[in-house]
C-alpha atoms as a PDB file:
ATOM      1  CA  UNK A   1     157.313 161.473 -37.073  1.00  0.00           C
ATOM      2  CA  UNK A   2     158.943 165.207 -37.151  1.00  0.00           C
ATOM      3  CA  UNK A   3     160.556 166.960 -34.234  1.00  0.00           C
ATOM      4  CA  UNK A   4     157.898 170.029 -32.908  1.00  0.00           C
ATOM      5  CA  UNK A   5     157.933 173.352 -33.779  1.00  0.00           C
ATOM      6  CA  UNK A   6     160.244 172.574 -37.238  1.00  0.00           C
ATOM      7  CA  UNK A   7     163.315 172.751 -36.004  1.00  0.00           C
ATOM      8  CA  UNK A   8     165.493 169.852 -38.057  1.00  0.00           C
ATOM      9  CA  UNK A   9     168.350 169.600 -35.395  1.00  0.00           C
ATOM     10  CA  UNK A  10     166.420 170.306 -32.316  1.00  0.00           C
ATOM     11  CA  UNK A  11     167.497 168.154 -29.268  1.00  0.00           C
ATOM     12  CA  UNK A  12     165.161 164.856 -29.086  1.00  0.00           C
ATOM     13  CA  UNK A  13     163.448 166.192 -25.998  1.00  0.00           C
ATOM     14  CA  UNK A  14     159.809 163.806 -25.843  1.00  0.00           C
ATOM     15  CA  UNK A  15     157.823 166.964 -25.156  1.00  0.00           C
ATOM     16  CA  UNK A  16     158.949 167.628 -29.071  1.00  0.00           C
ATOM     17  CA  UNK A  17     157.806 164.887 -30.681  1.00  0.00           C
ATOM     18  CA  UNK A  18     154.965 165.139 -32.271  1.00  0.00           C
ATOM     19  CA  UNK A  19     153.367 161.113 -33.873  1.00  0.00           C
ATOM     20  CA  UNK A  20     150.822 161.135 -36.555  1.00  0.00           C
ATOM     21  CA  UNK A  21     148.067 159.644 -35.153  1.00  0.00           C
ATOM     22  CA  UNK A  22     147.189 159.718 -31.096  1.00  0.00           C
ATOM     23  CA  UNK A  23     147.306 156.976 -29.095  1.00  0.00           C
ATOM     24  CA  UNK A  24     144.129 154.965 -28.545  1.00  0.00           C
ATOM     25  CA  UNK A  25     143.916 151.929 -25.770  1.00  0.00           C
ATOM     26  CA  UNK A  26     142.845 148.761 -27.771  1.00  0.00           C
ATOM     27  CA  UNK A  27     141.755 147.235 -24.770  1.00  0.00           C
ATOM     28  CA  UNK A  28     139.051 149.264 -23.608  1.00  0.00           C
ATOM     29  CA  UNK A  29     135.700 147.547 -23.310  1.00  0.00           C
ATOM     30  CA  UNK A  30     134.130 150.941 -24.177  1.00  0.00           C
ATOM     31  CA  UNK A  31     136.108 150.701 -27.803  1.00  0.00           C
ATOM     32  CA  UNK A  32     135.231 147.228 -28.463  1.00  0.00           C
ATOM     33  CA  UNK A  33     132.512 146.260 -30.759  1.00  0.00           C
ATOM     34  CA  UNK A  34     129.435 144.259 -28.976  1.00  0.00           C
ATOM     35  CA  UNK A  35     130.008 141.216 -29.606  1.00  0.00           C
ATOM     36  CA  UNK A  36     133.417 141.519 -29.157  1.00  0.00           C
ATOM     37  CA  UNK A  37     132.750 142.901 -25.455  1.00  0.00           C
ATOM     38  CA  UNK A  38     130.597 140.171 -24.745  1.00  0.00           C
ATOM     39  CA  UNK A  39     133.626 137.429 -25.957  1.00  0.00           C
ATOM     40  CA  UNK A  40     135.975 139.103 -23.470  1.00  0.00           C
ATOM     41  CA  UNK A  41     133.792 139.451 -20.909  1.00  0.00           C
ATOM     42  CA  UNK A  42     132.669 135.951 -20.723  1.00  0.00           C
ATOM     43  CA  UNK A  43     136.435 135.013 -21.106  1.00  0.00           C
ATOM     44  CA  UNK A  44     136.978 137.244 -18.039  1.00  0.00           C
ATOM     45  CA  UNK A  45     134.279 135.253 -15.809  1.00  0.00           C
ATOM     46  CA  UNK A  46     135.613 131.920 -16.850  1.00  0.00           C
ATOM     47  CA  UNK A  47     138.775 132.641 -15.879  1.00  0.00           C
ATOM     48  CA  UNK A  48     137.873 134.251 -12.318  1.00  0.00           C
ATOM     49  CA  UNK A  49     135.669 130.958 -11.860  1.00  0.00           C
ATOM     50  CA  UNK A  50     139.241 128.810 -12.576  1.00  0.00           C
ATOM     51  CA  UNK A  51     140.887 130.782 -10.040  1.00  0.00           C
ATOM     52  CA  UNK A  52     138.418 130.313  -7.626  1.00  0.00           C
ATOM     53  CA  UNK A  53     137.852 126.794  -8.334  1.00  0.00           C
ATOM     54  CA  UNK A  54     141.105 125.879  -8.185  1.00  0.00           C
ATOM     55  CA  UNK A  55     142.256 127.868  -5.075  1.00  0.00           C
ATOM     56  CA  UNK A  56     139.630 125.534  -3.684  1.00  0.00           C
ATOM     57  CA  UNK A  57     141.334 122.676  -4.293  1.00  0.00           C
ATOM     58  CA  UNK A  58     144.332 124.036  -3.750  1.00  0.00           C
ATOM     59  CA  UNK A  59     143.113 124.525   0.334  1.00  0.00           C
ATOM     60  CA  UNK A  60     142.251 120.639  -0.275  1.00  0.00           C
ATOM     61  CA  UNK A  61     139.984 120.088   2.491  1.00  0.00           C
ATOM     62  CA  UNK A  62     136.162 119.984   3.007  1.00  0.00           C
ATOM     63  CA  UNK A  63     135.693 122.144   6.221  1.00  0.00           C
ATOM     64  CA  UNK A  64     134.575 119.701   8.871  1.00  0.00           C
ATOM     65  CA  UNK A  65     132.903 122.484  11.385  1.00  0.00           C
ATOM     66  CA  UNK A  66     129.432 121.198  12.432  1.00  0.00           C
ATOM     67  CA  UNK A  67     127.447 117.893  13.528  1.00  0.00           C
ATOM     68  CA  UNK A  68     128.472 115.130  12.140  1.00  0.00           C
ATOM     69  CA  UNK A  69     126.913 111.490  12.406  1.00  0.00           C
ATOM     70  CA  UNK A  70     129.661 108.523  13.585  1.00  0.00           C
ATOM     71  CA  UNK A  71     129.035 104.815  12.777  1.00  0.00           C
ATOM     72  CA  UNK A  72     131.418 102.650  14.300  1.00  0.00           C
ATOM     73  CA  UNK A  73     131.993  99.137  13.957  1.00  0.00           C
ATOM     74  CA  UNK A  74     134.810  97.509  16.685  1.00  0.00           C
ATOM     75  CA  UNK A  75     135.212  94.243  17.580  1.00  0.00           C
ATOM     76  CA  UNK A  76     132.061  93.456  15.903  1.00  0.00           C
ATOM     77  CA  UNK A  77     130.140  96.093  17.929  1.00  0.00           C
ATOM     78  CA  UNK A  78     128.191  98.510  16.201  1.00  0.00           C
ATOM     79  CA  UNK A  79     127.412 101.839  17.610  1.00  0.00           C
ATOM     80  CA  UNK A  80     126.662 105.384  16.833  1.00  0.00           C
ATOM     81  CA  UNK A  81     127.199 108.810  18.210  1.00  0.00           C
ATOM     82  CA  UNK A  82     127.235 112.163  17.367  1.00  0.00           C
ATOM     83  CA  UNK A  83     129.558 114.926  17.374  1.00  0.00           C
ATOM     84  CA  UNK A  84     130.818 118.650  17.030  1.00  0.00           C
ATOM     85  CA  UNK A  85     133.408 119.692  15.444  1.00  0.00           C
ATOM     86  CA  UNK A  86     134.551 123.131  14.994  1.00  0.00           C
ATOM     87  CA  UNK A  87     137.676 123.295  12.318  1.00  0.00           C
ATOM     88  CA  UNK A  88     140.139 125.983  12.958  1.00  0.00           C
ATOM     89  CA  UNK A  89     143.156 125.574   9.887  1.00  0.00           C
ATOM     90  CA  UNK A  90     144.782 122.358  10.777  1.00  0.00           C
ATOM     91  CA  UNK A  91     143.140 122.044  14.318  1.00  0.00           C
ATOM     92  CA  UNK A  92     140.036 120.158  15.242  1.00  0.00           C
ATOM     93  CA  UNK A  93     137.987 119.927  18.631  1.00  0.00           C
ATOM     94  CA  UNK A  94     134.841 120.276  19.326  1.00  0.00           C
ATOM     95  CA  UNK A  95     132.931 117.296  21.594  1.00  0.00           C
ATOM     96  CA  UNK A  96     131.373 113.872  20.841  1.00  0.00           C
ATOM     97  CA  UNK A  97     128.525 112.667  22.564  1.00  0.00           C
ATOM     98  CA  UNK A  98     128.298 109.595  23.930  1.00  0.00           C
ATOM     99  CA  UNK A  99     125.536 107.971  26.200  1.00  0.00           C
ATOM    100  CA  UNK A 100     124.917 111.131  28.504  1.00  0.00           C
ATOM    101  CA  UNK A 101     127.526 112.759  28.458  1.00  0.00           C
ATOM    102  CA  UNK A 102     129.750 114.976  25.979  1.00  0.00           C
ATOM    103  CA  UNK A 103     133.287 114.356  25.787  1.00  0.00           C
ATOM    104  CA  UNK A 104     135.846 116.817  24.355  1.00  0.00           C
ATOM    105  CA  UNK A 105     138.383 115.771  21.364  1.00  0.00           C
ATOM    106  CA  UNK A 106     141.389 117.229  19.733  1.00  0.00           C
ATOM    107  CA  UNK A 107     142.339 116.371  15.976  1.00  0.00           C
ATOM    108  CA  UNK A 108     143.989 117.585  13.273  1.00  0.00           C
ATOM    109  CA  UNK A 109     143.298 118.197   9.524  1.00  0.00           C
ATOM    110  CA  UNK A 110     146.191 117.613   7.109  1.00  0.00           C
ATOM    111  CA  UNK A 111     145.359 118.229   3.540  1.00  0.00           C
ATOM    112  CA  UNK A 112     142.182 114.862   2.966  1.00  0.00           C
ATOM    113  CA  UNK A 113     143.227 113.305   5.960  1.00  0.00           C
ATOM    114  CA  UNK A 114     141.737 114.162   9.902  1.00  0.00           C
ATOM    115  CA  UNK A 115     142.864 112.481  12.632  1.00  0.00           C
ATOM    116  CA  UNK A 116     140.537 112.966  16.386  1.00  0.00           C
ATOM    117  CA  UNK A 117     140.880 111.077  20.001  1.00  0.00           C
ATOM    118  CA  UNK A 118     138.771 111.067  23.107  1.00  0.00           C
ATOM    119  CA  UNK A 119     139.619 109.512  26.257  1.00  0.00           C
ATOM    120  CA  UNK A 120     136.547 107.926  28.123  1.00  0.00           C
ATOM    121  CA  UNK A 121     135.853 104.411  30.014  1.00  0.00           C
ATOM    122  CA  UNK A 122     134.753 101.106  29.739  1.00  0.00           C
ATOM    123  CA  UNK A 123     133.787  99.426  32.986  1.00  0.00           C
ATOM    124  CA  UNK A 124     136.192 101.509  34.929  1.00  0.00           C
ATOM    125  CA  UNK A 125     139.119 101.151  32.440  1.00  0.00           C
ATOM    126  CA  UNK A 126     140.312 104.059  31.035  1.00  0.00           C
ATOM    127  CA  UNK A 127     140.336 104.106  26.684  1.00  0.00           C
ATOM    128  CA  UNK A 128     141.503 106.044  23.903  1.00  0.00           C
ATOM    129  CA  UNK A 129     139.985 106.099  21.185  1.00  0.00           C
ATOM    130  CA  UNK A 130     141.828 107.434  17.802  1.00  0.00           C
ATOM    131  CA  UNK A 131     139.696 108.146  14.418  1.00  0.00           C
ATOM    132  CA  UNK A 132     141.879 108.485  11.318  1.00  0.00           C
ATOM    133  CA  UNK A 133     140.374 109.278   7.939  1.00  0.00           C
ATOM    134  CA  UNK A 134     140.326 110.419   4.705  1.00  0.00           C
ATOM    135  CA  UNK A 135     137.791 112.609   3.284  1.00  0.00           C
ATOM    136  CA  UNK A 136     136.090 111.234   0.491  1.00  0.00           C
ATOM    137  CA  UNK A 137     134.100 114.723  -0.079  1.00  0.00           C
ATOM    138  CA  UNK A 138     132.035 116.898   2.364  1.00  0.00           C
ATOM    139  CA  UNK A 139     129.284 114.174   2.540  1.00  0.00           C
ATOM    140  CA  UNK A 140     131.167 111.467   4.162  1.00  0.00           C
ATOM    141  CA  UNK A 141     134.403 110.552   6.076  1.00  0.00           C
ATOM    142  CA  UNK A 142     135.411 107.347   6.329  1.00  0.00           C
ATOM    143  CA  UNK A 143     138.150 105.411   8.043  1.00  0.00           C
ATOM    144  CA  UNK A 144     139.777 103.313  11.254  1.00  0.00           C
ATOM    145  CA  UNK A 145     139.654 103.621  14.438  1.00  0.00           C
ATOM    146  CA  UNK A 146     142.025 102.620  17.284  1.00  0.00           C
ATOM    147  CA  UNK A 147     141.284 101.646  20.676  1.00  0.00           C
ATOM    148  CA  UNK A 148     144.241 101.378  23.326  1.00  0.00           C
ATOM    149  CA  UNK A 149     145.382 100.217  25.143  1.00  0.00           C
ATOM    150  CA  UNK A 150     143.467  96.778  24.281  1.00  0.00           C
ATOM    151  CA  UNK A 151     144.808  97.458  20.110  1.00  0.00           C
ATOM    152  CA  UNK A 152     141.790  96.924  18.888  1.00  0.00           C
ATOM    153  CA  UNK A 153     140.885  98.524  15.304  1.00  0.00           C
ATOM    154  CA  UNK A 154     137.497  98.750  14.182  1.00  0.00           C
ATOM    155  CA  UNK A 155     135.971 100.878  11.287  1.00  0.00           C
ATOM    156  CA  UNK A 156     134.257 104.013  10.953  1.00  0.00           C
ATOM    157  CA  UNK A 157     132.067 106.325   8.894  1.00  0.00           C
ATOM    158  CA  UNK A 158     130.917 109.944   9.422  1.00  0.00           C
ATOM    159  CA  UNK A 159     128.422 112.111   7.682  1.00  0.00           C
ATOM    160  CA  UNK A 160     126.982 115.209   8.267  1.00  0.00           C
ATOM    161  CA  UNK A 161     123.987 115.540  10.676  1.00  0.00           C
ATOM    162  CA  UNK A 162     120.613 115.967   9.073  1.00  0.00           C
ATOM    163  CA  UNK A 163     118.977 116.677  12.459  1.00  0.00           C
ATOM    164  CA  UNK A 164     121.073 119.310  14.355  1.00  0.00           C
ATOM    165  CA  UNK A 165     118.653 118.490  17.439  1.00  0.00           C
ATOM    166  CA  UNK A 166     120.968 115.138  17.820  1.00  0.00           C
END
């Protein structure tokens, strides 16, 4: 290295030094050999498709918006029905049809685990009905549900709707 213009005591001002050799990015895909490019590059794609895998299981929950298929067994009474759900973050609703007549539910999505109730009737008494579950993967759901006032717990499982006609 020598200080410009040849001066030996002249102030160390960076515009005055002068290096040997200029300075070249290594880095530059355009100044790496083929093959080379081709290592980095892949390199580069597998680690965008970590980041994107595992920010998807870092949201940790299969989005639950659309038709889904229930199949309930309480008290030894089987019976299915289908329903809507729209997922908004942590908040579910949507409706879930049963017999005639659609009936509205709120839920909640925590991480694996959704929890949804409906009110509706059974010979003029009034029921709730409370689905817990835990999402196995976005093919099924599976869990309990809760009917009150009478405590009764029965078992569920949900999958997606084939038929959207349902």
């Amino acid at each position: 290295m020598t200080l410009g213009r040849g001066v030996p005591n002249a102030r160390m001002d960076p515009r005055n030094i002068q290096t040997e050799r200029p300075f070249k990015p290594t880095l530059a895909l355009s100044t790496v050999k083929p093959t080379r490019r081709l290592k980095v590059m892949k390199k580069m794609l597998a680690c965008t498709g970590l980041l994107l895998a595992s920010s998807a299981f870092a949201a940790g929950a299969t989005p639950l918006t659309g038709q889904w298929t229930i199949h309930s067994s309480i008290a030894g009474n089987e019976s299915d029905m289908t329903c809507n759900f729209t997922q908004t973050d942590a908040k579910l609703t949507g409706t879930c049809k049963s017999g005639d007549k659609d009936i509205p539910i709120t839920g909640s999505v925590d991480g694996g685990k959704v929890t949804w109730k409906y009110d509706t009737e059974h010979d003029g008494t009034p029921l709730t009905l409370t689905y817990t579950a835990t999402v196995s993967d976005s093919a099924k759901i599976s869990g309990s549900v809760d009917v009150a006032p009478y405590s009764i717990t029965g078992d569920f499982t949900a999958t997606p709707s084939k038929d959207p006609s349902k």
